[in-house]
N, C-alpha and C. Protein backbone atom coordinates (compact mmCIF):
# COMPACT_ATOMS: atom_id res chain seq x y z
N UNK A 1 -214.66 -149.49 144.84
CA UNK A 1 -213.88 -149.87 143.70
C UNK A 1 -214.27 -151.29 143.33
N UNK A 2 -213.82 -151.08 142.13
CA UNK A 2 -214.63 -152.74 141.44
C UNK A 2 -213.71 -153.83 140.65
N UNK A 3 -212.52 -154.03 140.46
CA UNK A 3 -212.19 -154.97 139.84
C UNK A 3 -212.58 -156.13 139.53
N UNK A 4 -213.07 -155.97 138.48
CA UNK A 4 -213.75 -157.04 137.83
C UNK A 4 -214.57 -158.07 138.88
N UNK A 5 -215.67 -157.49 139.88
CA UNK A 5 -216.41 -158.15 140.00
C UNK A 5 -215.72 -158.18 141.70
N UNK A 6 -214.11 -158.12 142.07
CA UNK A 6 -213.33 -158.14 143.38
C UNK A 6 -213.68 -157.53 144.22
N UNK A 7 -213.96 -156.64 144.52
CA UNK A 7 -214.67 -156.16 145.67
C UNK A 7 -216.63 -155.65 145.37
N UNK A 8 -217.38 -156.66 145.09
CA UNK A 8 -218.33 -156.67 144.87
C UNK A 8 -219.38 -156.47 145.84
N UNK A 9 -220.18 -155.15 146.15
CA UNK A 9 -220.55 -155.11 147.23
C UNK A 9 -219.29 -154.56 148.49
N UNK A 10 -218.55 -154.39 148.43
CA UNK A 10 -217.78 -153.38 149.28
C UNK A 10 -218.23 -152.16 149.69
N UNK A 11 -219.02 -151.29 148.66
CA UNK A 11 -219.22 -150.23 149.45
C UNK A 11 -220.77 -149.85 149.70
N UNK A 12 -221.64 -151.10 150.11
CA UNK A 12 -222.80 -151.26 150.45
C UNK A 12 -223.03 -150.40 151.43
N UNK A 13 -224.13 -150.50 151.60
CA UNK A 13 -224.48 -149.14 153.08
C UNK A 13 -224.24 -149.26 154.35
N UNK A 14 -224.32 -150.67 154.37
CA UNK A 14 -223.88 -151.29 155.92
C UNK A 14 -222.35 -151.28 155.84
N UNK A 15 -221.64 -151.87 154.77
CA UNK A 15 -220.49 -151.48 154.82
C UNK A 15 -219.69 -150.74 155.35
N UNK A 16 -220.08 -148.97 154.28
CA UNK A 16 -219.57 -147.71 154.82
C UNK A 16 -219.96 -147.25 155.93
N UNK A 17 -221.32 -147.90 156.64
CA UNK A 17 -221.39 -147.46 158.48
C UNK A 17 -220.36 -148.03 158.29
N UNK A 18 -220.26 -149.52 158.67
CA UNK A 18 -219.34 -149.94 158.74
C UNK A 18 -217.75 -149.24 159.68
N UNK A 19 -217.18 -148.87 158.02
CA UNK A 19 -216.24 -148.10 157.96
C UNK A 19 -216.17 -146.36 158.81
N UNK A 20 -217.62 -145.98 158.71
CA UNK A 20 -217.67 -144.66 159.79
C UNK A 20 -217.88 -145.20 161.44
N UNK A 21 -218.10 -146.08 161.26
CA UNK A 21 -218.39 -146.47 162.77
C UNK A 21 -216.61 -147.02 163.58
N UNK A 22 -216.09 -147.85 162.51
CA UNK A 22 -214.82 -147.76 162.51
C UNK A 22 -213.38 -146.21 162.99
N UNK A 23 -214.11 -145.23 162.20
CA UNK A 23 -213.23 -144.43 162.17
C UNK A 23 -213.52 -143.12 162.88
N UNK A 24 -214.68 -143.77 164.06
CA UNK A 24 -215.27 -142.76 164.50
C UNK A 24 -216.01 -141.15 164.35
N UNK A 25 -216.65 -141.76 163.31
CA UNK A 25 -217.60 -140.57 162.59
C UNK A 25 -218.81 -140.41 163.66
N UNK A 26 -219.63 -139.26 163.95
CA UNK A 26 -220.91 -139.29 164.62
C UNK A 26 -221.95 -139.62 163.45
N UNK A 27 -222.32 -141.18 164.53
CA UNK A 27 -223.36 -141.90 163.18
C UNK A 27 -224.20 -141.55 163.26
N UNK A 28 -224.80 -140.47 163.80
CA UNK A 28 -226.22 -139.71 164.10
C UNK A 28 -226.13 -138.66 162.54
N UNK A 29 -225.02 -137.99 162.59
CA UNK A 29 -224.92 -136.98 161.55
C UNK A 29 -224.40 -137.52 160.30
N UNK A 30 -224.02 -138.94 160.05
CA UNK A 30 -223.78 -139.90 159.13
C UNK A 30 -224.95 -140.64 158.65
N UNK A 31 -225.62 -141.11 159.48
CA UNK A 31 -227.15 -141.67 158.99
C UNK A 31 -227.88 -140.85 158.37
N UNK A 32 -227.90 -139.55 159.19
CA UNK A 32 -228.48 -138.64 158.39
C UNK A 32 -228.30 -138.42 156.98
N UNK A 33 -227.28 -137.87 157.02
CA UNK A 33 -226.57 -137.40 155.13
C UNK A 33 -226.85 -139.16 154.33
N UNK A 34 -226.46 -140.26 154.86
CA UNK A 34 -226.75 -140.80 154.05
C UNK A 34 -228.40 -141.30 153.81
N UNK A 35 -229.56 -140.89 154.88
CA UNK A 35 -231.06 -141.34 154.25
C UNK A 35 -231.19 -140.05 153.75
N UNK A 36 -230.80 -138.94 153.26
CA UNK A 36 -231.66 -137.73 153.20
C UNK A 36 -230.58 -137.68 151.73
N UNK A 37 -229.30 -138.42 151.20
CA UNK A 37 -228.56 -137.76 150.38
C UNK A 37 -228.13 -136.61 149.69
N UNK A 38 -228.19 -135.96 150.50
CA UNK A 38 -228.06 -134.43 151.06
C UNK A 38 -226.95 -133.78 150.29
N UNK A 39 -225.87 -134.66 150.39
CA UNK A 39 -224.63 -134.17 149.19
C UNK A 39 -224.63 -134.79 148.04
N UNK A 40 -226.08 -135.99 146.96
CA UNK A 40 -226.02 -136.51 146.23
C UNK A 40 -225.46 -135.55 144.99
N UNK A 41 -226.42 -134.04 145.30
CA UNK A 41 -226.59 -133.26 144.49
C UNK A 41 -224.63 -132.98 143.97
N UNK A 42 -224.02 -132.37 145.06
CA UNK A 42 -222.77 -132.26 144.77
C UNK A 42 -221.61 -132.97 144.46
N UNK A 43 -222.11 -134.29 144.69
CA UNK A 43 -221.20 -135.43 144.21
C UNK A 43 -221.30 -135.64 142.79
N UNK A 44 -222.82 -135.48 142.37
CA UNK A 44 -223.16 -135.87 140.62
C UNK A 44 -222.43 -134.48 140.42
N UNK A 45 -222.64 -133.77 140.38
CA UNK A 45 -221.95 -132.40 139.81
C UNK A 45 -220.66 -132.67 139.79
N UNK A 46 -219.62 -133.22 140.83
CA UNK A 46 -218.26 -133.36 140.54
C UNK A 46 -217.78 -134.41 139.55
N UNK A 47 -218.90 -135.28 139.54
CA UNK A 47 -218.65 -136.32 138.76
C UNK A 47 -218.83 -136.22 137.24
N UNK A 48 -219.68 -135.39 137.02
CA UNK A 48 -219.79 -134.95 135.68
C UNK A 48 -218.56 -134.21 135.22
N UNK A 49 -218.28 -132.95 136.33
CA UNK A 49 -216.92 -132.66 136.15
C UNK A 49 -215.91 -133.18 135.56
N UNK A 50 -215.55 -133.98 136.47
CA UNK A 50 -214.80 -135.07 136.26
C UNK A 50 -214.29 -135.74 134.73
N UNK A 51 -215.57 -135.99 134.44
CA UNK A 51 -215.75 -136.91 133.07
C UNK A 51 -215.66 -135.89 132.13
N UNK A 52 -216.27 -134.34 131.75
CA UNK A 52 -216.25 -133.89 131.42
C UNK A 52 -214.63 -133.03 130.37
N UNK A 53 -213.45 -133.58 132.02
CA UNK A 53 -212.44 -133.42 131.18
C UNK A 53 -211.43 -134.32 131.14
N UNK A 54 -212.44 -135.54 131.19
CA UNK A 54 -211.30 -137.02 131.26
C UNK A 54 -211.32 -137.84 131.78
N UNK A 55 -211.88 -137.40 133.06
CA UNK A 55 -211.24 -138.29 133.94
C UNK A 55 -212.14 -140.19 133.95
N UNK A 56 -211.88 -140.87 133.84
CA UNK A 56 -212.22 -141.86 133.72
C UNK A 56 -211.72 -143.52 135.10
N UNK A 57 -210.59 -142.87 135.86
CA UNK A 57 -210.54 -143.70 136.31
C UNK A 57 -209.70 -142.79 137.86
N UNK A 58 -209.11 -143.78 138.62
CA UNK A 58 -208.88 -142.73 139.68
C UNK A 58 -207.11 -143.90 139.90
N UNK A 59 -206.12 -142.98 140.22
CA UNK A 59 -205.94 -141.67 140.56
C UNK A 59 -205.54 -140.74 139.02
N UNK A 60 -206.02 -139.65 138.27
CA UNK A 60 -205.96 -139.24 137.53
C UNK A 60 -204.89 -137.50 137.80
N UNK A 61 -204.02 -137.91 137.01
CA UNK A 61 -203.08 -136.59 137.29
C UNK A 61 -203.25 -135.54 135.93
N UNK A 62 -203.77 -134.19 136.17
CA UNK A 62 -203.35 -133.71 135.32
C UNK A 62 -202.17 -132.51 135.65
N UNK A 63 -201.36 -132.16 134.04
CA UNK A 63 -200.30 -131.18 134.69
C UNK A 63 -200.22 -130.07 133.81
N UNK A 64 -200.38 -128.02 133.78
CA UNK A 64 -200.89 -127.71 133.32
C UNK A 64 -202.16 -127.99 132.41
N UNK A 65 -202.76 -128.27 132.92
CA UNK A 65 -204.33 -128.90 132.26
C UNK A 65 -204.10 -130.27 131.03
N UNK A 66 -202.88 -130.90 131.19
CA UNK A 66 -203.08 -131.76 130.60
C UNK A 66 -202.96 -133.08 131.34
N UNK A 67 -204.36 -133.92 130.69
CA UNK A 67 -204.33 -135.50 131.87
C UNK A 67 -203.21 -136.05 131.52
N UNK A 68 -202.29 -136.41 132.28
CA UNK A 68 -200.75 -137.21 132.27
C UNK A 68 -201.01 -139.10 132.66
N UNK A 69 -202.35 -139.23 133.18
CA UNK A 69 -202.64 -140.16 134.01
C UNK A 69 -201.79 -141.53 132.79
N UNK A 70 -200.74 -142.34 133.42
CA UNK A 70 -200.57 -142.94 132.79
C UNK A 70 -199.77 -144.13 133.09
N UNK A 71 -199.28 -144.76 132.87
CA UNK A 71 -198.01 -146.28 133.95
C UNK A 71 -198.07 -145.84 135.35
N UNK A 72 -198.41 -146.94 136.17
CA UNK A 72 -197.81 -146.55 137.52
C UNK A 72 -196.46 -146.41 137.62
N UNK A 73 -195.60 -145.63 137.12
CA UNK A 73 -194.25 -145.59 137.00
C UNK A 73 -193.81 -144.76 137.05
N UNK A 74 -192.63 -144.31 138.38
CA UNK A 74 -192.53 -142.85 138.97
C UNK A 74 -191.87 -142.63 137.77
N UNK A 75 -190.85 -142.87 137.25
CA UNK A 75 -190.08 -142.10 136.08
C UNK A 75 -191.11 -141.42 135.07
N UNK A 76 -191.94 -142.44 134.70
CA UNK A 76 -192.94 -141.71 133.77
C UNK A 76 -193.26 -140.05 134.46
N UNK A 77 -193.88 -140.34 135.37
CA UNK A 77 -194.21 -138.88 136.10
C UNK A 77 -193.30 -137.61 136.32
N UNK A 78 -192.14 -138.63 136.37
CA UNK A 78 -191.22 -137.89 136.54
C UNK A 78 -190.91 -136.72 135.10
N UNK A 79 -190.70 -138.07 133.95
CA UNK A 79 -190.45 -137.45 132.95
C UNK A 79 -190.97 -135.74 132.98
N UNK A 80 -192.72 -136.32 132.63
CA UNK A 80 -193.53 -135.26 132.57
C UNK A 80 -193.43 -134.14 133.33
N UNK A 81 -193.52 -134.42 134.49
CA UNK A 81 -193.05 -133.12 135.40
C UNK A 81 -191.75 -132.06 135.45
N UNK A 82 -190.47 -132.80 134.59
CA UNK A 82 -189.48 -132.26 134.14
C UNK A 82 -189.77 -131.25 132.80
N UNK A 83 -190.44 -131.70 132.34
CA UNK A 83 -190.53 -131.46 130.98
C UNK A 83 -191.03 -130.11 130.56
N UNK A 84 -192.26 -130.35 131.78
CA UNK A 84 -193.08 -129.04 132.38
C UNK A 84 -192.39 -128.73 133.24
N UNK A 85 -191.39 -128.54 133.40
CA UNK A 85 -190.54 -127.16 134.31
C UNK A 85 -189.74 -127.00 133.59
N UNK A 86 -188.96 -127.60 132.53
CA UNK A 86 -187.64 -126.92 131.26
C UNK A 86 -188.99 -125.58 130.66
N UNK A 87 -189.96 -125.99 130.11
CA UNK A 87 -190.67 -125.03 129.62
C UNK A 87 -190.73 -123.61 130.21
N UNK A 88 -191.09 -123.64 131.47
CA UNK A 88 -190.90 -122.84 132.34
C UNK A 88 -190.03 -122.09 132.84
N UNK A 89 -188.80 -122.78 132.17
CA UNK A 89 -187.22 -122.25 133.11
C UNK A 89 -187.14 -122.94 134.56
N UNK A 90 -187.86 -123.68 134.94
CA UNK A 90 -187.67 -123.86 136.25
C UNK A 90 -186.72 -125.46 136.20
């Protein structure tokens, strides 16, 4: 993540060992996937996904297929989620 420049270099490569070496990942089968980028293929694919129906930033909520993503503000969510269950009967 990048705020404006705030965590710059955070998720460098040494870093995320880093962080797998931390959280006890086997860095044998971690080194691997990351020199061979082995799941690059399926990450660009989700990511296109992604963008494809919105999504632009993270954490992105959608509810019946519509993106809600909006105030960090439980009421807001709340609203929405009510709103979409009167529809419903629920």
């Amino acid at each position: 993540m990048n705020w404006n420049e705030t965590n710059k270099g955070g998720y460098s490569d040494a870093n995320l060992r880093t962080f797998g070496e931390m959280t006890g990942l086997l860095m044998n089968q971690f080194d691997e996937c990351m020199g061979t980028n082995k799941y690059l293929p399926k990450v660009e694919s989700d990511r296109q996904a992604a963008l494809d129906v919105g999504v632009n930033s993270t954490p992105t909520f959608f509810l019946n297929g519509e993106n809600i993503t909006g105030p960090d503000d439980y009421g807001y969510y709340r609203v929405k989620i009510e709103e979409a269950l009167a529809k419903v009967g629920g």
